[in-house]
N, C-alpha and C. Protein backbone atom coordinates (compact mmCIF):
# COMPACT_ATOMS: atom_id res chain seq x y z
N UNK A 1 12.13 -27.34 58.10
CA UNK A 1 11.76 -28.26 57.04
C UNK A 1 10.24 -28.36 56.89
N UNK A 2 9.66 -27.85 57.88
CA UNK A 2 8.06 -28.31 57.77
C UNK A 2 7.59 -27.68 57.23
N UNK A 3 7.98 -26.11 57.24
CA UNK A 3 7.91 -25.08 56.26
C UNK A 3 7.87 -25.68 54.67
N UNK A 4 8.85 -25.92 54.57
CA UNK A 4 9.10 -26.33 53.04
C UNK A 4 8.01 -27.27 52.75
N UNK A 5 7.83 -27.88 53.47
CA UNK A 5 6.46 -29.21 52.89
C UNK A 5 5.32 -28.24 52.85
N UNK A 6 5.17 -27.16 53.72
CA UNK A 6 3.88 -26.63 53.14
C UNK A 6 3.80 -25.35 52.36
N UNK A 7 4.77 -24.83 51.71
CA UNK A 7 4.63 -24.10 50.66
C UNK A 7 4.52 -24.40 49.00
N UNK A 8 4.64 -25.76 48.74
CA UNK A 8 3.85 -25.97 47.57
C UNK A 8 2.46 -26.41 47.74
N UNK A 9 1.96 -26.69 49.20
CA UNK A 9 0.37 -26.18 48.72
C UNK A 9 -0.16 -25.10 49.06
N UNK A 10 0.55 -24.06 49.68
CA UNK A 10 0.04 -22.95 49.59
C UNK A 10 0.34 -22.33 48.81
N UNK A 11 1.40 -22.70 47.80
CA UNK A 11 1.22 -21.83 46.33
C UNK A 11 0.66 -22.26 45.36
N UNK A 12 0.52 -23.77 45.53
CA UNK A 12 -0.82 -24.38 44.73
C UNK A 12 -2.41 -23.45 45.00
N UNK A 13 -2.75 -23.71 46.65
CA UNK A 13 -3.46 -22.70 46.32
C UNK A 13 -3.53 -21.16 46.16
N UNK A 14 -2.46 -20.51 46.25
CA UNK A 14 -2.45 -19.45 45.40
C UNK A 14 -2.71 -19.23 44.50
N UNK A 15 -1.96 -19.88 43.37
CA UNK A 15 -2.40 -20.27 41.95
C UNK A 15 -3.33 -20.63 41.27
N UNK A 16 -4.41 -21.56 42.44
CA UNK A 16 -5.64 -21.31 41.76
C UNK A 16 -6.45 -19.95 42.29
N UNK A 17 -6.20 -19.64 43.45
CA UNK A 17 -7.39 -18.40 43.23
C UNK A 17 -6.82 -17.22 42.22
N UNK A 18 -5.35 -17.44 41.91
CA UNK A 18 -4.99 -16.15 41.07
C UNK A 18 -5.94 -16.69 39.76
N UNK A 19 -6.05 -18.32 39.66
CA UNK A 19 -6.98 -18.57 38.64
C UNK A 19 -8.22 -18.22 38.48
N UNK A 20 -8.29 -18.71 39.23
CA UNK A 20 -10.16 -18.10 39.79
C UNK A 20 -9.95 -16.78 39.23
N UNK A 21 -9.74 -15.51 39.90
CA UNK A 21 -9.33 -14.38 39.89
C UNK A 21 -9.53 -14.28 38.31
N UNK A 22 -8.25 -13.80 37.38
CA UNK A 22 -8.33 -14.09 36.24
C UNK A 22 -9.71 -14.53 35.24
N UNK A 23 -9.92 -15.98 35.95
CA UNK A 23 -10.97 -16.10 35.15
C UNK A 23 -12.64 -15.58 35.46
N UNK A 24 -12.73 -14.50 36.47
CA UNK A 24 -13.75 -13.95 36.88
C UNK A 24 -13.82 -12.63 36.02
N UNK A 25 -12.63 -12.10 36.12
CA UNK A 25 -12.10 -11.18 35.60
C UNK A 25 -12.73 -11.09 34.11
N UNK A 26 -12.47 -12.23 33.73
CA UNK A 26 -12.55 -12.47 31.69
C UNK A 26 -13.61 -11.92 31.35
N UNK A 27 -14.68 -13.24 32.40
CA UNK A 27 -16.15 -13.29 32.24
C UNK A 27 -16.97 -11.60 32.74
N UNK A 28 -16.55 -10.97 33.36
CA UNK A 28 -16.79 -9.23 33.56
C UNK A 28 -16.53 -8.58 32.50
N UNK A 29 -15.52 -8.83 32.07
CA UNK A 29 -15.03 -7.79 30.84
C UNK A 29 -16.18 -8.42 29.76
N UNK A 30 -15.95 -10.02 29.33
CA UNK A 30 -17.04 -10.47 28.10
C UNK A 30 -18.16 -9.88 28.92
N UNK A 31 -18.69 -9.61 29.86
CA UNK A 31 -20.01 -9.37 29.93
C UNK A 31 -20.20 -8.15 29.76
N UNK A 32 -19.64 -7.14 30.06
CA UNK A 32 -19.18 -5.46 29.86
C UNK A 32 -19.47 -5.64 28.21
N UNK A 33 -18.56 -6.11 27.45
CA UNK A 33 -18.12 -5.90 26.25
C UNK A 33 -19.85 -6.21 25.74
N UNK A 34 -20.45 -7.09 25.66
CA UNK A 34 -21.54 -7.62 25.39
C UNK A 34 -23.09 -6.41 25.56
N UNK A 35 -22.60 -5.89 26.44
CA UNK A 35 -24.00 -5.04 26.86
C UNK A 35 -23.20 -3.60 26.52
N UNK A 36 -22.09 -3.46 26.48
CA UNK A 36 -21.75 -1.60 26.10
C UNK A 36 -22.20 -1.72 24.82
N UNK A 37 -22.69 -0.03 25.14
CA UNK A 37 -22.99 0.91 23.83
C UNK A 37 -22.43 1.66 23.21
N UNK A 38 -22.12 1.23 21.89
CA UNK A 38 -21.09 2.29 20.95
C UNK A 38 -21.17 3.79 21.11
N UNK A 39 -20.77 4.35 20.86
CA UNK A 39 -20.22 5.75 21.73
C UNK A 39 -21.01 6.19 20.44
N UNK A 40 -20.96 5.90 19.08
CA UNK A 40 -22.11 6.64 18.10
C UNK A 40 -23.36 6.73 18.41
N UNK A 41 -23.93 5.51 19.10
CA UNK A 41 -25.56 5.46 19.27
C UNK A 41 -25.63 6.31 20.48
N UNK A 42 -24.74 6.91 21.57
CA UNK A 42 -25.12 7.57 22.48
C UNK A 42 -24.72 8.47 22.33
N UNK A 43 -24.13 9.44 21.19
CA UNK A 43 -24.12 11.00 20.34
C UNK A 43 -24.97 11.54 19.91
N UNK A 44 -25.76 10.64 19.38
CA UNK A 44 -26.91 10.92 18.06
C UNK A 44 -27.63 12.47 18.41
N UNK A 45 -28.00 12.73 17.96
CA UNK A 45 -28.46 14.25 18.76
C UNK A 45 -30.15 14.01 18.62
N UNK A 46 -30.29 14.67 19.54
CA UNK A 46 -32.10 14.11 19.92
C UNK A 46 -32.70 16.10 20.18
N UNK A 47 -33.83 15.59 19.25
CA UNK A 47 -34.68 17.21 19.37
C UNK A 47 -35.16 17.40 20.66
N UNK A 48 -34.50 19.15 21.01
CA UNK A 48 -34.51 19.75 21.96
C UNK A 48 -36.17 19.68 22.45
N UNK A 49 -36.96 19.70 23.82
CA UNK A 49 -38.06 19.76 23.55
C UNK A 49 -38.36 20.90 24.27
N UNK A 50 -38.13 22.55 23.89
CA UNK A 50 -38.65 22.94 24.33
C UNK A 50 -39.69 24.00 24.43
């Protein structure tokens, strides 16, 4: 039985670090998304110098 009393807070905290997690996650990708460079501006063709 003692078991049982402590697995809703260890899936409480599960649940938040899967939150955490997740929301670290978001903020990487928005920050990725924010600073990548379109795949056109890094084609462009640039004179050979030689």
């Amino acid at each position: 039985m003692h078991g049982e009393e402590r697995d809703p807070a260890q899936s409480r905290g599960e649940q938040i670090q899967a939150a955490e997690h997740e929301a670290a996650k978001q903020r990487l990708l928005a920050q990725a998304e924010a600073e990548r460079i379109p795949a056109e501006e890094t084609t462009k063709a640039v004179p050979d110098r030689r």
